[in-house]
N, C-alpha and C. Protein backbone atom coordinates (compact mmCIF):
# COMPACT_ATOMS: atom_id res chain seq x y z
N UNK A 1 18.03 -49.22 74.82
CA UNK A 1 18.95 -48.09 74.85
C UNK A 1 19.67 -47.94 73.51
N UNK A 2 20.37 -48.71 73.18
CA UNK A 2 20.70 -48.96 71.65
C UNK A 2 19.93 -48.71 70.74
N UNK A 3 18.75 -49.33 70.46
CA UNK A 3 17.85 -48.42 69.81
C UNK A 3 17.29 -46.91 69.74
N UNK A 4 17.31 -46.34 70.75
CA UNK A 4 17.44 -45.22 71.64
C UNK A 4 18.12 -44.05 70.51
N UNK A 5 19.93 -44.96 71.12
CA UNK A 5 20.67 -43.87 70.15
C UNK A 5 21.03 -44.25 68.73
N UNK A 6 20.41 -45.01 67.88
CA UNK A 6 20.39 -45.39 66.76
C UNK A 6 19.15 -44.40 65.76
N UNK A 7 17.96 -44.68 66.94
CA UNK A 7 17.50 -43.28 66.24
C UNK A 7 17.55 -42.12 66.45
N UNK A 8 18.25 -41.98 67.73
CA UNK A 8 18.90 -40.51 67.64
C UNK A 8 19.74 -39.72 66.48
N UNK A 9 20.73 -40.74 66.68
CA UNK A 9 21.79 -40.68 65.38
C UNK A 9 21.09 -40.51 64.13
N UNK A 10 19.85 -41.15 63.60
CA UNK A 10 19.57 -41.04 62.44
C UNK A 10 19.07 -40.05 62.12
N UNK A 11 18.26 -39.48 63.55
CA UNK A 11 17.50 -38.17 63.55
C UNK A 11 18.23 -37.04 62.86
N UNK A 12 19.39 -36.97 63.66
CA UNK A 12 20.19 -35.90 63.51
C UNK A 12 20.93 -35.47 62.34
N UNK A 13 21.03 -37.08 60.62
CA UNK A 13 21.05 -36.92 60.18
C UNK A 13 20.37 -36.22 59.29
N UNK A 14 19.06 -36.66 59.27
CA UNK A 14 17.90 -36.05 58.73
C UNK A 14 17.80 -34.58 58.98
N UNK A 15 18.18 -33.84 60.34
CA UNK A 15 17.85 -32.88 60.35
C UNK A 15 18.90 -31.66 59.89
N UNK A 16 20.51 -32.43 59.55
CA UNK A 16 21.65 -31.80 59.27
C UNK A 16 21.72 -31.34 57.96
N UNK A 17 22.30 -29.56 57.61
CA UNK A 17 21.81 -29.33 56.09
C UNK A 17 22.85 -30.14 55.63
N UNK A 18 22.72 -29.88 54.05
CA UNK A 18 23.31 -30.76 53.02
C UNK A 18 23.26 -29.08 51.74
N UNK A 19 24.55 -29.08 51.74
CA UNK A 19 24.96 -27.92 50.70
C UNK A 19 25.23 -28.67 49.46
N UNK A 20 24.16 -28.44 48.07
CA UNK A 20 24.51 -29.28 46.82
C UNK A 20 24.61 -27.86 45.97
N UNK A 21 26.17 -28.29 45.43
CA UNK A 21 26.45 -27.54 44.09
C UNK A 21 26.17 -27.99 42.78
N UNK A 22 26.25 -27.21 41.43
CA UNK A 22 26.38 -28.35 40.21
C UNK A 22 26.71 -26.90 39.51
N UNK A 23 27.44 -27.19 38.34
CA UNK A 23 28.42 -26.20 37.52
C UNK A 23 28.17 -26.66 36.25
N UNK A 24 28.15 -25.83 35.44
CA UNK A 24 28.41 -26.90 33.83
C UNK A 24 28.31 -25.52 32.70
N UNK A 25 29.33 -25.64 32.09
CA UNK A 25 29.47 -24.82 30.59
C UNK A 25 29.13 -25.47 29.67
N UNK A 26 28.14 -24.65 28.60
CA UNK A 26 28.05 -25.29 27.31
C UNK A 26 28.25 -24.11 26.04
N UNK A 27 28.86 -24.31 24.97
CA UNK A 27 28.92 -23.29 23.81
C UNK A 27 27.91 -23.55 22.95
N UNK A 28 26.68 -22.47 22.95
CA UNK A 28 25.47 -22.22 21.96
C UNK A 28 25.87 -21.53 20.72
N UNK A 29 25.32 -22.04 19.50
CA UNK A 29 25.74 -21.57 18.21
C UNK A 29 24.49 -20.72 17.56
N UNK A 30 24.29 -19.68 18.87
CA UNK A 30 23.42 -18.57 18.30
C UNK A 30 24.34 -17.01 19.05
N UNK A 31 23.56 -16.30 18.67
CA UNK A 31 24.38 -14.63 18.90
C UNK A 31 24.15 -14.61 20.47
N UNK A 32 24.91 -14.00 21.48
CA UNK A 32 24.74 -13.45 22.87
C UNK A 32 23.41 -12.90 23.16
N UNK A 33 22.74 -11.91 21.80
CA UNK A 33 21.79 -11.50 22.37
C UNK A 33 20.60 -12.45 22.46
N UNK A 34 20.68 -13.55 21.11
CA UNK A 34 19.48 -14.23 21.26
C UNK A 34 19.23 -14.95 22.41
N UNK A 35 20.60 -15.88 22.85
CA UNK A 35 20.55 -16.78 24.34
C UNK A 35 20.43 -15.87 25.37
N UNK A 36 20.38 -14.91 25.31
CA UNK A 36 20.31 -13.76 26.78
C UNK A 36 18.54 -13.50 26.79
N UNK A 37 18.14 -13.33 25.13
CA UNK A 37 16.60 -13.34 25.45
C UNK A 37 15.89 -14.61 25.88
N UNK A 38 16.18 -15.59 25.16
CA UNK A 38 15.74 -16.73 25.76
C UNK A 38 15.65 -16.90 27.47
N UNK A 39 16.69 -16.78 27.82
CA UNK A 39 17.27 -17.09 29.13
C UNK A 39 16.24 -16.57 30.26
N UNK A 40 16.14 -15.06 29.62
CA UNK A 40 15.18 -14.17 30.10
C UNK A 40 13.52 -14.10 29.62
N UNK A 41 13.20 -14.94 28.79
CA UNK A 41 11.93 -15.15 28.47
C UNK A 41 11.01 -15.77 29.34
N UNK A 42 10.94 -15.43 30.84
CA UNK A 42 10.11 -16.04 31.89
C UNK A 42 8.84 -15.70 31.32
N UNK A 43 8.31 -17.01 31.96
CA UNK A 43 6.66 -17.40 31.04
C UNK A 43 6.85 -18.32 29.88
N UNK A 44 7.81 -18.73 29.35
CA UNK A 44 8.00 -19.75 28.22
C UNK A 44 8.98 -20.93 28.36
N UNK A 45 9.24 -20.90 29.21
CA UNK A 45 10.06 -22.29 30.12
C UNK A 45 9.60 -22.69 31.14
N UNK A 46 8.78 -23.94 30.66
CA UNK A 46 7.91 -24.96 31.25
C UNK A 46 8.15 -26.42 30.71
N UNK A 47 7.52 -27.39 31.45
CA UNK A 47 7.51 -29.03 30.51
C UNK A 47 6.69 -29.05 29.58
N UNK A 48 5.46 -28.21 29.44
CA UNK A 48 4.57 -29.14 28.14
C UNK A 48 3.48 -27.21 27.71
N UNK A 49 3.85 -27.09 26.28
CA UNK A 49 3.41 -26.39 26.26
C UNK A 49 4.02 -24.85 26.00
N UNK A 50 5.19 -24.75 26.27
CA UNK A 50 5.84 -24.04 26.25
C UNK A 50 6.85 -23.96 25.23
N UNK A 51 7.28 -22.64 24.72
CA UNK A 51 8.34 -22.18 23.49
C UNK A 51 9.67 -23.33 24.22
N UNK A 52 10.29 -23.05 25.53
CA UNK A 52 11.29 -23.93 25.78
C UNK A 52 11.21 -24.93 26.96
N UNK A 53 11.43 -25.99 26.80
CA UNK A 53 11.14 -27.64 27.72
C UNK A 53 12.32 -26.85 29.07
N UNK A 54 11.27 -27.33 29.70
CA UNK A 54 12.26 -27.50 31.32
C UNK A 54 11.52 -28.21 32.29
N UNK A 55 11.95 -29.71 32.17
CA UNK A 55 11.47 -30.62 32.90
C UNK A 55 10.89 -30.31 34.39
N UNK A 56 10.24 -30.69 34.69
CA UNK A 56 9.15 -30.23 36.24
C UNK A 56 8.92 -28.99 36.16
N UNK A 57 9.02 -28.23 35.29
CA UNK A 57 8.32 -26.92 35.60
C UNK A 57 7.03 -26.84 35.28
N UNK A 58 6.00 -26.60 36.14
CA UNK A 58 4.80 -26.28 35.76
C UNK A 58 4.56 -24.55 35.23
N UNK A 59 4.80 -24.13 36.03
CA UNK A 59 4.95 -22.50 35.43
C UNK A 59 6.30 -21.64 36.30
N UNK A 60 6.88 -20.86 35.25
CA UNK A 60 7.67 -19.90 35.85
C UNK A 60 7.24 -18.64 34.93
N UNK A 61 7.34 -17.41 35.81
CA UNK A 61 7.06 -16.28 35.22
C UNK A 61 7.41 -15.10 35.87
N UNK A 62 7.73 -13.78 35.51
CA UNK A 62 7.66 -12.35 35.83
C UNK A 62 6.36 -12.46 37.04
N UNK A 63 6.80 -11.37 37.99
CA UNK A 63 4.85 -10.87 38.81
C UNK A 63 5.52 -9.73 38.94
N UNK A 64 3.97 -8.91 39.38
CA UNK A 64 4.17 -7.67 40.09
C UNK A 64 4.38 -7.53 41.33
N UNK A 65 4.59 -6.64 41.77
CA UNK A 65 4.92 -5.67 41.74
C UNK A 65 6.50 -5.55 41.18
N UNK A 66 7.34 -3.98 41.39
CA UNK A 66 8.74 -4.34 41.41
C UNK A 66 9.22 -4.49 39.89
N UNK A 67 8.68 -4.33 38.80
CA UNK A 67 9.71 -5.18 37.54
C UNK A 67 10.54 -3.93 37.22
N UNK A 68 11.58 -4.27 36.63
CA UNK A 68 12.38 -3.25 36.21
C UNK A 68 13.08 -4.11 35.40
N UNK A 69 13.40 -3.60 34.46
CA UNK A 69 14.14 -4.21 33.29
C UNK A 69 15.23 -5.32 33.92
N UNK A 70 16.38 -4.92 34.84
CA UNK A 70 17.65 -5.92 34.63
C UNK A 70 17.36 -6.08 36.28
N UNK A 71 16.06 -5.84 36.82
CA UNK A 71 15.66 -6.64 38.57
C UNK A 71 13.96 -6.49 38.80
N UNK A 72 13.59 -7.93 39.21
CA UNK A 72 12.60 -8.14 39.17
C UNK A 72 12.19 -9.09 39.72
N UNK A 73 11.43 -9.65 39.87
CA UNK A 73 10.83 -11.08 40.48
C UNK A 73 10.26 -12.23 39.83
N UNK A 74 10.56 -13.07 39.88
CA UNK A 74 9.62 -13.99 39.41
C UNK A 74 8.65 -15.32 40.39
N UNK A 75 7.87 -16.00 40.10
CA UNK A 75 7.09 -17.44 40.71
C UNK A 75 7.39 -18.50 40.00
N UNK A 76 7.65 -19.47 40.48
CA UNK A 76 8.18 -20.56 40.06
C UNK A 76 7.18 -21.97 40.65
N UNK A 77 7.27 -23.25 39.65
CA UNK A 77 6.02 -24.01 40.44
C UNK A 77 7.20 -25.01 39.66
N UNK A 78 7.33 -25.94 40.62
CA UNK A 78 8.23 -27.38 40.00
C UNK A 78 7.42 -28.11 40.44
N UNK A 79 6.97 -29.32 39.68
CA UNK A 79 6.19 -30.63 40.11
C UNK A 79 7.72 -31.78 40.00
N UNK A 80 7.63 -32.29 41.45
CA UNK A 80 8.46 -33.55 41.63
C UNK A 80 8.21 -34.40 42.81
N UNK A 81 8.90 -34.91 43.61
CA UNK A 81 8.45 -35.75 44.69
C UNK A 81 7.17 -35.10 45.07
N UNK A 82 7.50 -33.92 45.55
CA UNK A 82 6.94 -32.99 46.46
C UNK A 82 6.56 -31.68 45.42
N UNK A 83 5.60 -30.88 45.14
CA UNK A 83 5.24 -29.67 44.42
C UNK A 83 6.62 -28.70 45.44
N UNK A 84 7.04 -27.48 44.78
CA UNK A 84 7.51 -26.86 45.59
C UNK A 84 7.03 -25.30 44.73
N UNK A 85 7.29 -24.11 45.70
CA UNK A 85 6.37 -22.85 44.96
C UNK A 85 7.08 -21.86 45.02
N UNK A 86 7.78 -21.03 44.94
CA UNK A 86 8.66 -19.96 45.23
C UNK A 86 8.87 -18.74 44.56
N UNK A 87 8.69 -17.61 45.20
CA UNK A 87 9.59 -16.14 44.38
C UNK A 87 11.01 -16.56 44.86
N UNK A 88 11.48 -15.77 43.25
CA UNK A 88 12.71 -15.57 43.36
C UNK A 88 12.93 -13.63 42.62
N UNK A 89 14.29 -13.38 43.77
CA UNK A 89 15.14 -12.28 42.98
C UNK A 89 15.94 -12.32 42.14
N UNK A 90 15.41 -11.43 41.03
CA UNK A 90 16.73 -12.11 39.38
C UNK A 90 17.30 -10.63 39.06
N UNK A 91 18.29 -10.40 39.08
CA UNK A 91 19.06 -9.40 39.08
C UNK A 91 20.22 -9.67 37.56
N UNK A 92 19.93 -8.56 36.62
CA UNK A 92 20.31 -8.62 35.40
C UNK A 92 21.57 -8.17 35.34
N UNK A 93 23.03 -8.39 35.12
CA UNK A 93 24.15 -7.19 35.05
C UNK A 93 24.95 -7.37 33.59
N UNK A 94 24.77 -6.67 32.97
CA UNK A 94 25.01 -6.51 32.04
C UNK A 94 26.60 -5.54 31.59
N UNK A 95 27.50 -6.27 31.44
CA UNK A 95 28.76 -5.50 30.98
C UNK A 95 29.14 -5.91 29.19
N UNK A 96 30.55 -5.32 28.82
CA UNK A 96 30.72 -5.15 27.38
C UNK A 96 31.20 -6.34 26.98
N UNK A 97 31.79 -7.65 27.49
CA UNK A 97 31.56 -8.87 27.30
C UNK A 97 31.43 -9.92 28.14
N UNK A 98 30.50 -9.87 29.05
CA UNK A 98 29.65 -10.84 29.98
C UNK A 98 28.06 -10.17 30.34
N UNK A 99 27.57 -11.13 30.20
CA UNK A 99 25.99 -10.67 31.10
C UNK A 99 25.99 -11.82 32.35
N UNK A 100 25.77 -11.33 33.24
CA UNK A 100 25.06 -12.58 34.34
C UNK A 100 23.68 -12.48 34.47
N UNK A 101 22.69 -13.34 34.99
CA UNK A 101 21.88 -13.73 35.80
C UNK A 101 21.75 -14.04 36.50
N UNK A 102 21.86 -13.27 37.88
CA UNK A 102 21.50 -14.04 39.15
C UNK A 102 20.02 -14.00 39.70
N UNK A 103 19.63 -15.17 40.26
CA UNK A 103 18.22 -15.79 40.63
C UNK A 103 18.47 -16.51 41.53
N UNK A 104 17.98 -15.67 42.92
CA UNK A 104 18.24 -16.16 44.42
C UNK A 104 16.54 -16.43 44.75
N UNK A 105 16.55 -17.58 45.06
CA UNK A 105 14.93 -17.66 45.59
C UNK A 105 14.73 -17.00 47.03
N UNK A 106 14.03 -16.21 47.10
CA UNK A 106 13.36 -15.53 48.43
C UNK A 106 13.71 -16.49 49.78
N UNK A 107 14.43 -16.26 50.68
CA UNK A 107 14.42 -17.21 51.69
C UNK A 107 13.24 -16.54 53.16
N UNK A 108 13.14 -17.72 54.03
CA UNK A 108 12.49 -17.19 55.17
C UNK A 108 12.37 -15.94 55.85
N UNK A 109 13.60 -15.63 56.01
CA UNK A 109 14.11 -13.75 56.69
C UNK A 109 13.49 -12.81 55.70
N UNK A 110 12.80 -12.92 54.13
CA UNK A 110 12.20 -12.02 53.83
C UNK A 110 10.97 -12.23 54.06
N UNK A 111 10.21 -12.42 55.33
CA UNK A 111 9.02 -12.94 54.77
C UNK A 111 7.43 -11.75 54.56
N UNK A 112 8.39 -10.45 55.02
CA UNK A 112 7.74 -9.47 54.05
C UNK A 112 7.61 -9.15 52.87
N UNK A 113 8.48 -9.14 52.23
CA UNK A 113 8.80 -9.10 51.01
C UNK A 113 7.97 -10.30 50.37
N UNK A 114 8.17 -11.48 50.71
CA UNK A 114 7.15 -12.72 50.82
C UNK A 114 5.65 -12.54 50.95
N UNK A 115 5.26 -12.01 51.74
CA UNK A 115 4.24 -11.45 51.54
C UNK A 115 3.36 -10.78 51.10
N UNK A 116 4.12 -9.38 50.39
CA UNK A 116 3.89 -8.36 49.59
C UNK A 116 3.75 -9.37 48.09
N UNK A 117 4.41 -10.28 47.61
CA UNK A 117 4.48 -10.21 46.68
C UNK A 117 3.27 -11.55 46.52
N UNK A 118 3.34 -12.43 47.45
CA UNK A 118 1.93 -13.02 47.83
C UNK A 118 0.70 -12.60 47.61
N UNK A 119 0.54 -11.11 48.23
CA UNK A 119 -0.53 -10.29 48.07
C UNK A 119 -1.05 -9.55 46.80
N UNK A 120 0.04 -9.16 45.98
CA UNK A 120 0.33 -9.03 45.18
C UNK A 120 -0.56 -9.91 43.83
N UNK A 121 0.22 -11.13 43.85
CA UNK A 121 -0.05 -12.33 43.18
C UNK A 121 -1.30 -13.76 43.52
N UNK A 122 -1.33 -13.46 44.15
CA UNK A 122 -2.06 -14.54 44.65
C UNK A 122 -1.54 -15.81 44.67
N UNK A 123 -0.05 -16.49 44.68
CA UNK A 123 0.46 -17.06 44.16
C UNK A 123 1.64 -17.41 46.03
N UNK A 124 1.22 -18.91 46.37
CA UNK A 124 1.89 -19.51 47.24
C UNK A 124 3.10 -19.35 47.29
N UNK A 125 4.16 -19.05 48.38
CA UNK A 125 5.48 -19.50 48.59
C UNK A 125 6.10 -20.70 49.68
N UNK A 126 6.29 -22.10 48.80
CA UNK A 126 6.51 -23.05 50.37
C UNK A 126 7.59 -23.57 49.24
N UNK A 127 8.77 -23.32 49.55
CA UNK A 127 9.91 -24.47 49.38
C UNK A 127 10.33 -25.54 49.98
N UNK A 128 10.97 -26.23 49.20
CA UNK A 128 10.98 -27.34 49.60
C UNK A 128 13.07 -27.28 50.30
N UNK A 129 13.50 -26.81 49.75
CA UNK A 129 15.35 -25.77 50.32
C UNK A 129 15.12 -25.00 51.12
N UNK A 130 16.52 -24.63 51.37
CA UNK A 130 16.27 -23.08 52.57
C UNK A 130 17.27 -22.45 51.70
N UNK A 131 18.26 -22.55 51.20
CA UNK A 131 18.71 -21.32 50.33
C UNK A 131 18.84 -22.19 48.74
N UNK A 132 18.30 -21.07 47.23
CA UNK A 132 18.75 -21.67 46.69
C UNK A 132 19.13 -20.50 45.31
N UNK A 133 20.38 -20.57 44.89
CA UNK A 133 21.20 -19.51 44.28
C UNK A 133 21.81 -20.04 42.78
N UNK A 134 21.19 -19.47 41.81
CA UNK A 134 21.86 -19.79 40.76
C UNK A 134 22.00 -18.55 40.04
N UNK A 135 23.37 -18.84 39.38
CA UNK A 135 24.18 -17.77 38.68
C UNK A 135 24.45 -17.95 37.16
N UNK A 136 24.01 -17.34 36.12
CA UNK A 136 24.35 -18.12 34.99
C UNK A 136 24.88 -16.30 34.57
N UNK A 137 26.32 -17.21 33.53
CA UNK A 137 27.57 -16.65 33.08
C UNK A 137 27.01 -16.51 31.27
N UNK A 138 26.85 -15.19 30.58
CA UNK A 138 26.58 -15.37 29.34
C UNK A 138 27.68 -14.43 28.32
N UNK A 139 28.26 -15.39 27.88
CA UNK A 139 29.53 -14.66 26.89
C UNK A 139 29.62 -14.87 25.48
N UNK A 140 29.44 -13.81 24.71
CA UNK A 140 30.11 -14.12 23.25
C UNK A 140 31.25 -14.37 23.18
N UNK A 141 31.61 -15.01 22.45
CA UNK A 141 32.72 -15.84 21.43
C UNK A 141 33.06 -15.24 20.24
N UNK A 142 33.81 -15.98 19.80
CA UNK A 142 34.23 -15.20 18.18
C UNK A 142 33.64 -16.53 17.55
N UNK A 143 33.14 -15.77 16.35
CA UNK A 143 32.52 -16.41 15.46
C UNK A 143 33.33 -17.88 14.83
N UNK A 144 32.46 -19.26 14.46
CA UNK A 144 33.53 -20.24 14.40
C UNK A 144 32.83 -20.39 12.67
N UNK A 145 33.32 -20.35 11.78
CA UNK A 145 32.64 -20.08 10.32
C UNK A 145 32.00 -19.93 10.06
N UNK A 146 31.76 -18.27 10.83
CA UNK A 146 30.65 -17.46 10.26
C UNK A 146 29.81 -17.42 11.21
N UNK A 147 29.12 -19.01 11.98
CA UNK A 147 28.66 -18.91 12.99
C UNK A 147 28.41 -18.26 14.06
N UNK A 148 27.53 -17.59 15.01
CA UNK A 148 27.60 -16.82 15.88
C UNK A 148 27.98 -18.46 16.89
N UNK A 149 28.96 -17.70 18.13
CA UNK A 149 28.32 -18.33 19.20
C UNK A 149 28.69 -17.45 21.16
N UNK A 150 27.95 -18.42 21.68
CA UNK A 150 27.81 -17.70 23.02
C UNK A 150 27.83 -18.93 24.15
N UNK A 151 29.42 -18.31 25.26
CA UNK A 151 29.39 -19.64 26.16
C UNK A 151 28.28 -18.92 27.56
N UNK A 152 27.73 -19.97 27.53
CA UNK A 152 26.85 -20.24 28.85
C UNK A 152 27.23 -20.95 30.50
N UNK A 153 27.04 -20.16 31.35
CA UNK A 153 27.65 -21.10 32.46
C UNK A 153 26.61 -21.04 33.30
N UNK A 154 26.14 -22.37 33.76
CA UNK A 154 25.18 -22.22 35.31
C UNK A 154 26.54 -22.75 36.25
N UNK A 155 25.72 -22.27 37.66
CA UNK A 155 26.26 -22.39 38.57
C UNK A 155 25.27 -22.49 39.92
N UNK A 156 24.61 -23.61 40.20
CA UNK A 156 23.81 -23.46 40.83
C UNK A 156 24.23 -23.92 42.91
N UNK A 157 23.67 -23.33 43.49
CA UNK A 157 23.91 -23.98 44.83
C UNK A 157 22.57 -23.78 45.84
N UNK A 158 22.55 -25.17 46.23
CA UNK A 158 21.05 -25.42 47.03
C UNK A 158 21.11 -25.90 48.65
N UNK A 159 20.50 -25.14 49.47
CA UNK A 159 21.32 -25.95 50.72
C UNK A 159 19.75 -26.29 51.00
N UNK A 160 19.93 -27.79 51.65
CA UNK A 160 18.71 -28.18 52.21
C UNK A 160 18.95 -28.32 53.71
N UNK A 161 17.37 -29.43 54.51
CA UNK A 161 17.92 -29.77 55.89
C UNK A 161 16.68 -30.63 55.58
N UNK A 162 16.56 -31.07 56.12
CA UNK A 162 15.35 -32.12 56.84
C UNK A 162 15.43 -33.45 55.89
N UNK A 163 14.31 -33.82 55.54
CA UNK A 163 14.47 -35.13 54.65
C UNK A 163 15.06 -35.15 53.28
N UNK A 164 15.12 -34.04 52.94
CA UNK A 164 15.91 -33.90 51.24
C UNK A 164 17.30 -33.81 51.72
N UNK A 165 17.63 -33.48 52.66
CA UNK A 165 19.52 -33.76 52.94
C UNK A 165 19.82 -34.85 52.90
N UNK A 166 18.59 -35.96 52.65
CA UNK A 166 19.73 -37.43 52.70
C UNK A 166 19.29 -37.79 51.47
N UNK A 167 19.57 -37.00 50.05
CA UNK A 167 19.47 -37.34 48.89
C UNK A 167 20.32 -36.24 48.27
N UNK A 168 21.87 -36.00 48.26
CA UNK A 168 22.62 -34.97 48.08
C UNK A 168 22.61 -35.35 46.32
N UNK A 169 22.87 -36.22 45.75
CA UNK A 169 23.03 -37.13 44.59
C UNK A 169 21.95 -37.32 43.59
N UNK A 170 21.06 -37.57 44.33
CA UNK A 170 20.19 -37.34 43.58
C UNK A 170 19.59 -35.87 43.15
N UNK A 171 19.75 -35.04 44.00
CA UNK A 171 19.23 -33.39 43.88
C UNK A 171 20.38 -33.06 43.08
N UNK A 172 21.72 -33.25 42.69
CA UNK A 172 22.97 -32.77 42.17
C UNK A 172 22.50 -33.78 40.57
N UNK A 173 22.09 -34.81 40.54
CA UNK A 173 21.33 -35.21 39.25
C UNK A 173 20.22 -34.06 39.07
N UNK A 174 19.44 -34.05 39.35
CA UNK A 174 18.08 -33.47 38.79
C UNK A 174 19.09 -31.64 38.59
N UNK A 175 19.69 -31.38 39.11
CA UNK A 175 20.25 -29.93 38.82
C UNK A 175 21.04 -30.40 37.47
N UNK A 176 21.61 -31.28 37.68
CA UNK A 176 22.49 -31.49 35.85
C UNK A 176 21.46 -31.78 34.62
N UNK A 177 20.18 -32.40 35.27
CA UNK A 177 18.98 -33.23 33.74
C UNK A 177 18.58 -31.93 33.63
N UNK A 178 18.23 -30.58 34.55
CA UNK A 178 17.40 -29.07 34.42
C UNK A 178 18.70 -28.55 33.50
N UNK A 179 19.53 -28.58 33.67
CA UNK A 179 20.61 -27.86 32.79
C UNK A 179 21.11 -28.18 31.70
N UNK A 180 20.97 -29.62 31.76
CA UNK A 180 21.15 -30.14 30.21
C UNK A 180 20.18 -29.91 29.08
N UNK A 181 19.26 -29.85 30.16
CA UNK A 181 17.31 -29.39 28.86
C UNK A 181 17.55 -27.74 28.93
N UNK A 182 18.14 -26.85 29.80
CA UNK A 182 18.06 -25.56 29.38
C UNK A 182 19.10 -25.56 28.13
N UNK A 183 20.26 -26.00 28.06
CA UNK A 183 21.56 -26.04 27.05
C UNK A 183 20.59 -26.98 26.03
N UNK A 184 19.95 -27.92 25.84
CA UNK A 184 19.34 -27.92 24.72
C UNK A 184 17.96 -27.28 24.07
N UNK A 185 17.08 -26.70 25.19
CA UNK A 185 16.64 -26.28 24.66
C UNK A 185 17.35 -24.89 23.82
N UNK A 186 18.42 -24.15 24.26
CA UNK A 186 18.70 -22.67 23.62
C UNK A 186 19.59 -23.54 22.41
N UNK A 187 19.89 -24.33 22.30
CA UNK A 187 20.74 -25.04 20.93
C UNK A 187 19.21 -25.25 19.71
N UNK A 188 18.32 -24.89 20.28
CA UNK A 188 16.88 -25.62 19.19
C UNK A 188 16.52 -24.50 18.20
């Protein structure tokens, strides 16, 4: 019986989500517009091979259907424990001193939209999260001698459930090592 509810209890951990945030500003010593193109250069941020390093990425890129300049879609392929595959919605907003990027990965409830763009692409969607939302903050600065520069903010939030909820720490690492290689790669 004790054993019983010991793995009950454990069950229930396993199956309880786990909401992981991670935040981090860094100041780039290039112009707003250049780190805004970068940022936006899907298809060239990957691990090996690519204009800018981003650890486990095998490919991220633009697809069709849908592109429009400041909303669009992209596919994403991370190699880690587990491969994971996903569209995401990236929505551009652009004001007179901030740009954002928001990039919400497609969750279950679209799974038309999921589909269409499946069909579309030929290109799998199986995550390994159930919601995952990142927001990055892009601002010029005043020049520091002469220098251009531009502060950057991610803001990412990932909610899991099943066996990745009992690794909150470690997924809140791997979101700070992806953000530290995006902030160095746009410093290169």
């Amino acid at each position: 019986m004790l054993l019983g509810v010991l793995l009950l209890t454990g069950a229930s951990h396993v199956f309880a989500a786990e909401l992981v945030r991670y935040e981090e500003t860094a100041v780039i010593s290039k112009a707003h517009e250049q780190v805004l193109a970068a940022l936006l250069d899907y298809g060239n941020w990957c691990e090996k091979g690519c204009k800018y390093k981003s650890p486990g990425v095998v490919v991220d890129e633009k697809v069709p259907p849908r592109q429009k300049p400041d909303h669009f879609y992209t596919w994403t392929w991370i190699r880690d424990i587990k491969d994971t595959k996903y569209f995401s919605e990236i929505l551009v907003k652009r004001a007179q001193d901030t740009t954002t990027i928001k990039s919400r990965a497609l969750s279950r409830d679209e799974q038309s939209l999921i589909d269409e763009l499946k069909k579309a692409t030929g290109r799998a969607h199986d995550v390994l999260f159930d919601t995952s939302l990142n927001l990055v903050t892009v601002r010029p600065l005043s020049p520091s001698g002469g220098t251009p520069r531009t502060q950057v903010t991610f803001a990412t939030t990932v909610t899991v459930s099943g066996f990745l909820a009992m690794f909150p720490e470690k997924m809140r690492k791997g979101l700070k090592e992806s953000t530290d290689a995006v902030f160095a790669a746009l410093r290169a």
